[in-house]
Protein backbone atom coordinates (compact mmCIF):
# COMPACT_ATOMS: atom_id res chain seq x y z
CA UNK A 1 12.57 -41.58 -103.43
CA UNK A 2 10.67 -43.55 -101.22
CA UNK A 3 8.64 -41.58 -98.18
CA UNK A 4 9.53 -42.27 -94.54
CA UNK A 5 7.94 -41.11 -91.84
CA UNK A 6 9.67 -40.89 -87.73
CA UNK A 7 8.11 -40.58 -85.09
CA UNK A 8 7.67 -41.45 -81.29
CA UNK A 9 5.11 -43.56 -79.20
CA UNK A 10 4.63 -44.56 -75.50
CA UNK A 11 1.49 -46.06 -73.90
CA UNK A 12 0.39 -49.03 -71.66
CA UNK A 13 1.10 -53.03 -71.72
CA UNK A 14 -1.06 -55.64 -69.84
CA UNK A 15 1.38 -58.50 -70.10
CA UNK A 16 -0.12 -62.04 -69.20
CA UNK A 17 2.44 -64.88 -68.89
CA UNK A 18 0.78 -67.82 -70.18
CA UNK A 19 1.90 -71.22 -68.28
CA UNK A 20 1.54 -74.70 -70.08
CA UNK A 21 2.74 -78.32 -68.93
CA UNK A 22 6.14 -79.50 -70.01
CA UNK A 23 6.61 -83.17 -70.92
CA UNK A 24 7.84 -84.17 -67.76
CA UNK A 25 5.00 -82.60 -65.90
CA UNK A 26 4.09 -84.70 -63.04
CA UNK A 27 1.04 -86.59 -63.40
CA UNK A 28 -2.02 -85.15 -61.31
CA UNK A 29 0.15 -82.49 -60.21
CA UNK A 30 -1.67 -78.82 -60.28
CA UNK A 31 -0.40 -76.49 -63.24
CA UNK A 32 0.41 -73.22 -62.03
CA UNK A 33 -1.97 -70.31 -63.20
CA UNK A 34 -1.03 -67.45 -65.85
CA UNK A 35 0.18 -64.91 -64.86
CA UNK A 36 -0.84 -61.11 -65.71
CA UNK A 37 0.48 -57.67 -64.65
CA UNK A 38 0.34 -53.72 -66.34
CA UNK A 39 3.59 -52.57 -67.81
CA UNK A 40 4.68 -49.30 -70.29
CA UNK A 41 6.37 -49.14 -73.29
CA UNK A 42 8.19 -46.27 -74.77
CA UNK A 43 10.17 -45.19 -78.35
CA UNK A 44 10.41 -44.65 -81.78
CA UNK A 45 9.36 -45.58 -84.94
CA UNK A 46 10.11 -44.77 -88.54
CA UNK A 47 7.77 -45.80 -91.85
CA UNK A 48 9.48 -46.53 -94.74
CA UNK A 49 6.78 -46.40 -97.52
CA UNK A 50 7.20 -49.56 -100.18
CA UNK A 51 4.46 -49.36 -102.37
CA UNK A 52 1.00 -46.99 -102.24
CA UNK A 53 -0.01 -49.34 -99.67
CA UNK A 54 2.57 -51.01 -98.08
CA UNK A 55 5.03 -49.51 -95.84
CA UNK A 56 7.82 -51.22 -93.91
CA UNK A 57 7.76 -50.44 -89.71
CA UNK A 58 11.11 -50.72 -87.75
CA UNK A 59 10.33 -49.17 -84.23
CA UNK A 60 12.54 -49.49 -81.65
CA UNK A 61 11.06 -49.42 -77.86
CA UNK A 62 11.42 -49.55 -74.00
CA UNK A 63 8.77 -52.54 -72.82
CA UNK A 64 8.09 -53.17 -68.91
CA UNK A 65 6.26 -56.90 -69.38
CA UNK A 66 6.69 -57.52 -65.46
CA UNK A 67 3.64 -59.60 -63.68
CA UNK A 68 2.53 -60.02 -60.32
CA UNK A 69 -0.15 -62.75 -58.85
CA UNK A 70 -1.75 -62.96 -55.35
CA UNK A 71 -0.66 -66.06 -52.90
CA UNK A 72 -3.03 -68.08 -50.85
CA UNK A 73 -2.74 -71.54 -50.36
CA UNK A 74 -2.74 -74.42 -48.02
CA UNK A 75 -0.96 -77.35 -47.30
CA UNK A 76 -1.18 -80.55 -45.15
CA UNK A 77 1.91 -82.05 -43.57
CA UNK A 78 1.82 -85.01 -41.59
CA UNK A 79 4.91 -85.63 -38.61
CA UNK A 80 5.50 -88.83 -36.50
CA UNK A 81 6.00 -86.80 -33.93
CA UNK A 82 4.34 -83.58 -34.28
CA UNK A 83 1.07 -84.89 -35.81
CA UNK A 84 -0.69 -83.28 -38.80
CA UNK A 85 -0.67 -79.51 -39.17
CA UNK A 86 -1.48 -77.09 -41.82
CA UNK A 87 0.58 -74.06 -43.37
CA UNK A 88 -1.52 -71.03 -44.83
CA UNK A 89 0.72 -68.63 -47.25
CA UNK A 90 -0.83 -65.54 -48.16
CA UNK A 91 1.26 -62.95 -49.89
CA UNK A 92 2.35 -61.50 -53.38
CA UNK A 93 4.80 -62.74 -56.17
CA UNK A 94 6.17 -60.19 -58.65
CA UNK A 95 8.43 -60.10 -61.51
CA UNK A 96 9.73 -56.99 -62.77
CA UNK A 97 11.13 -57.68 -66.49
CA UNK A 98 12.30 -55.33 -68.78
CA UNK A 99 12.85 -56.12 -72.62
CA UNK A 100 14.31 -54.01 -75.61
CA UNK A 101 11.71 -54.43 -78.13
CA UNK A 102 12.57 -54.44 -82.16
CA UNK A 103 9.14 -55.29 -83.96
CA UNK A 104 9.93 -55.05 -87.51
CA UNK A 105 6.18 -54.95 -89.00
CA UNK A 106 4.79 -54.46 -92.39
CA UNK A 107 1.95 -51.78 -92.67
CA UNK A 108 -0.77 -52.17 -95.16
CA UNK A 109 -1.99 -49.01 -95.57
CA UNK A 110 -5.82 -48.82 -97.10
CA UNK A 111 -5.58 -44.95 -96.07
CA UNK A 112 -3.45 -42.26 -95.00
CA UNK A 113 -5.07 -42.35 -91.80
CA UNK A 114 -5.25 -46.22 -91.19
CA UNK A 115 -2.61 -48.96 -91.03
CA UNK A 116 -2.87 -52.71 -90.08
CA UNK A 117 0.16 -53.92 -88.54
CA UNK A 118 2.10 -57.36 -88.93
CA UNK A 119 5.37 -59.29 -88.02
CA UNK A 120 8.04 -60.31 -86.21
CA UNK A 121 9.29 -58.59 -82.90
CA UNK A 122 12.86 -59.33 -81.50
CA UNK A 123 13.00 -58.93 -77.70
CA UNK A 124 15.88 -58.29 -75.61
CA UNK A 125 16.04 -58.75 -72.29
CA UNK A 126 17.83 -55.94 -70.29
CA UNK A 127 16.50 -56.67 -66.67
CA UNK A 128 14.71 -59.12 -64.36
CA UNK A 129 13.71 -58.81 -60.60
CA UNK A 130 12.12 -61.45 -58.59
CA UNK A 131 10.05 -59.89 -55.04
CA UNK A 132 7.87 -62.21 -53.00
CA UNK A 133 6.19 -60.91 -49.57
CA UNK A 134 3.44 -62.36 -47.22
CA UNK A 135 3.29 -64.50 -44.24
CA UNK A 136 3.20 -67.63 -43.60
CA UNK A 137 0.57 -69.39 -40.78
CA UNK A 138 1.21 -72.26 -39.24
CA UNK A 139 -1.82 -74.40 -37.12
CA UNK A 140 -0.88 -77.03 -35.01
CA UNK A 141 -3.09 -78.61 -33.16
CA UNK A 142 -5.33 -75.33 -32.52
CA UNK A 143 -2.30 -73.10 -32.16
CA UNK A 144 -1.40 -70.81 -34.81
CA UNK A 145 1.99 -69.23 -35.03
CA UNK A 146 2.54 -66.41 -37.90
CA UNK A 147 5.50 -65.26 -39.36
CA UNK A 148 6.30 -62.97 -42.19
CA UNK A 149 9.00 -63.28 -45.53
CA UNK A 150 10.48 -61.38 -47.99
CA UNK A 151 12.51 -62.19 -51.09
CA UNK A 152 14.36 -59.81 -53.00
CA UNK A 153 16.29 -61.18 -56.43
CA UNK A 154 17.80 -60.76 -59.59
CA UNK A 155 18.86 -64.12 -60.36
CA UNK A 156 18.15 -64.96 -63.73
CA UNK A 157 19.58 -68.60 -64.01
CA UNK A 158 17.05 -70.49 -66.77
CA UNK A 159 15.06 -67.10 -68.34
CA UNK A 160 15.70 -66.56 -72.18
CA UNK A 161 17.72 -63.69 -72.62
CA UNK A 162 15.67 -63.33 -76.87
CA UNK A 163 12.40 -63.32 -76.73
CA UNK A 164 11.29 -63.98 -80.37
CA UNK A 165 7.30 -63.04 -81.21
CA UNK A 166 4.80 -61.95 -83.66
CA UNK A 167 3.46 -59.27 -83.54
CA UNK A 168 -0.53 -57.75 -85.42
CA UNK A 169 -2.52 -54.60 -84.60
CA UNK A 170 -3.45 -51.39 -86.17
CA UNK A 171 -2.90 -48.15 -86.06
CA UNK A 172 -4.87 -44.73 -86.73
CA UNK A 173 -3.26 -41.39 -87.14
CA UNK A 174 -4.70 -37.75 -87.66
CA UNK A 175 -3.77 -35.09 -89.85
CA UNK A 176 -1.79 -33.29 -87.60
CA UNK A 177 0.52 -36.14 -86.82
CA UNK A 178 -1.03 -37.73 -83.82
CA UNK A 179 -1.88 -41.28 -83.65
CA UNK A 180 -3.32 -43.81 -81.61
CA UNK A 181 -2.29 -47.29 -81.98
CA UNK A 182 -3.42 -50.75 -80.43
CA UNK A 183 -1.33 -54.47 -81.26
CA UNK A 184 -0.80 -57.62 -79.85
CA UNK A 185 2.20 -59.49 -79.45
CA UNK A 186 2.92 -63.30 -78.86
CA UNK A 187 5.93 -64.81 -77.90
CA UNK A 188 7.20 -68.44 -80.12
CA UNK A 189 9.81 -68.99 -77.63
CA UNK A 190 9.73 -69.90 -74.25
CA UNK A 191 10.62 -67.54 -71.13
CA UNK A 192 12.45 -70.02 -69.60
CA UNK A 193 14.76 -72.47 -70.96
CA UNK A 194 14.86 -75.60 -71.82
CA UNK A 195 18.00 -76.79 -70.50
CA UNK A 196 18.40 -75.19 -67.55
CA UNK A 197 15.97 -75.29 -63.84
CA UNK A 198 15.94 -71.61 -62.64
CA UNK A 199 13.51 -68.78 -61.57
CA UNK A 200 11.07 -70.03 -63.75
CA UNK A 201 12.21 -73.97 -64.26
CA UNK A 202 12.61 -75.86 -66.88
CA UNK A 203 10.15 -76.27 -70.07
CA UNK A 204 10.61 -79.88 -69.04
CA UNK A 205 7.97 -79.08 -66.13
CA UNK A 206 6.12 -76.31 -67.52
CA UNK A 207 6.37 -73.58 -70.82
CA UNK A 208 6.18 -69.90 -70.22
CA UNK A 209 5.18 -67.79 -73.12
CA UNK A 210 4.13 -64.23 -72.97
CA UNK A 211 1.29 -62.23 -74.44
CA UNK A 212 1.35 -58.10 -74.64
CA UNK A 213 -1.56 -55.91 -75.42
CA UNK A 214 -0.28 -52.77 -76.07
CA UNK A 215 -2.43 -49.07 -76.35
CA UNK A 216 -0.21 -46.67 -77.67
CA UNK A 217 -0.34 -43.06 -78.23
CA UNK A 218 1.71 -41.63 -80.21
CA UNK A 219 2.85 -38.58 -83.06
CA UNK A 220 4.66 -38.59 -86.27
CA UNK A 221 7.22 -35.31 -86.63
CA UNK A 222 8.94 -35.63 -89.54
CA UNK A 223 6.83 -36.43 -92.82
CA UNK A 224 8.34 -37.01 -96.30
């Protein structure tokens, strides 16, 4: 009978959203920066041994991959009747994401205490939240006006609802069923899709893929 371990993990993500041009990214135009932000994760995991060394990894798992980035820019605008005046927009951009996680990983397993990690992780997406906040400065000939904004949404016209990745890390776990585990995790799809302009546009203009580091901590409770 072959051994299988369960057990339970939860720990800390730093999710950066990587941003790349599309092919019909205008020319000269200014790609937008990556994006980063800390997240959680939390769930299970069973081990499934295969061999002496080789295990197979199903975990299932709660992962927060949200972002945020900082706003503060400045643009010219010329008027025929109004002249040229700047705008100065300083505020912050979140995005609260939420994914059901699936990595299904196979464990090579040199020791009983150490196991390298490696394959493909199915994502689900199960929420999305768009916030922006700041204010907004306009100058105008020497005279500055200020006013403030907010933006609350869920709209999710043009995100991926799968998020398909792989997935490589290692894991180390002591005798008494504790473990400590780190991985990353890159996406092969895009965020946002490739048909359709939304929160994110379309890959036509720019590709959004997303990289997780994860630190987990975690303990094994039922051995076999």
């Amino acid at each position: 009978m072959a051994q299988m371990n369960i057990g339970a993990k939860a720990g800390l993500n730093y999710n950066i959203w990587g941003v790349a041009e599309g092919d019909q990214f205008p020319s000269g135009a200014e790609k937008p920066d990556s994006e980063s932000g800390i997240g959680f994760h939390l769930g299970g995991y069973a081990e499934i041994g295969l061999s002496d060394n080789l295990a197979f990894r199903p975990e299932l798992l709660y992962s927060a991959r949200g972002v945020k980035s900082d706003v503060d820019e400045t643009e010219t605008f010329a008027d025929p009747l109004l002249g040229t005046y700047t705008i100065t927009t300083k505020g912050e951009d979140v995005i609260k994401a939420g994914y059901l996680e699936v990595p299904l990983l196979l464990a090579y397993k040199p020791s009983d205490a150490f196991g390298i990690h490696f394959g493909p992780v199915l994502g689900f997406r199960m929420g999305w939240n768009y916030s922006s906040e700041g204010t907004a400065s306009t100058n105008l000939n020497g005279q500055v006006s200020e006013q403030t904004y907010s933006i609350d949404s869920s709209d999710d016209t043009g995100v991926n609802g799968l998020d398909l990745g792989l997935a490589a890390g290692f894991a180390y776990e002591l005798e008494s069923g504790l473990n400590f585990g780190l991985r990353y995790a890159r996406s092969l799809t895009t965020t946002n899709d490739d048909s359709q302009n939304g929160a994110l546009g379309s890959t036509d203009f720019v590709k959004v893929n997303q990289n997780i580091f994860q630190l987990s901590l975690g303990y094994t409770f039922m051995k076999n």
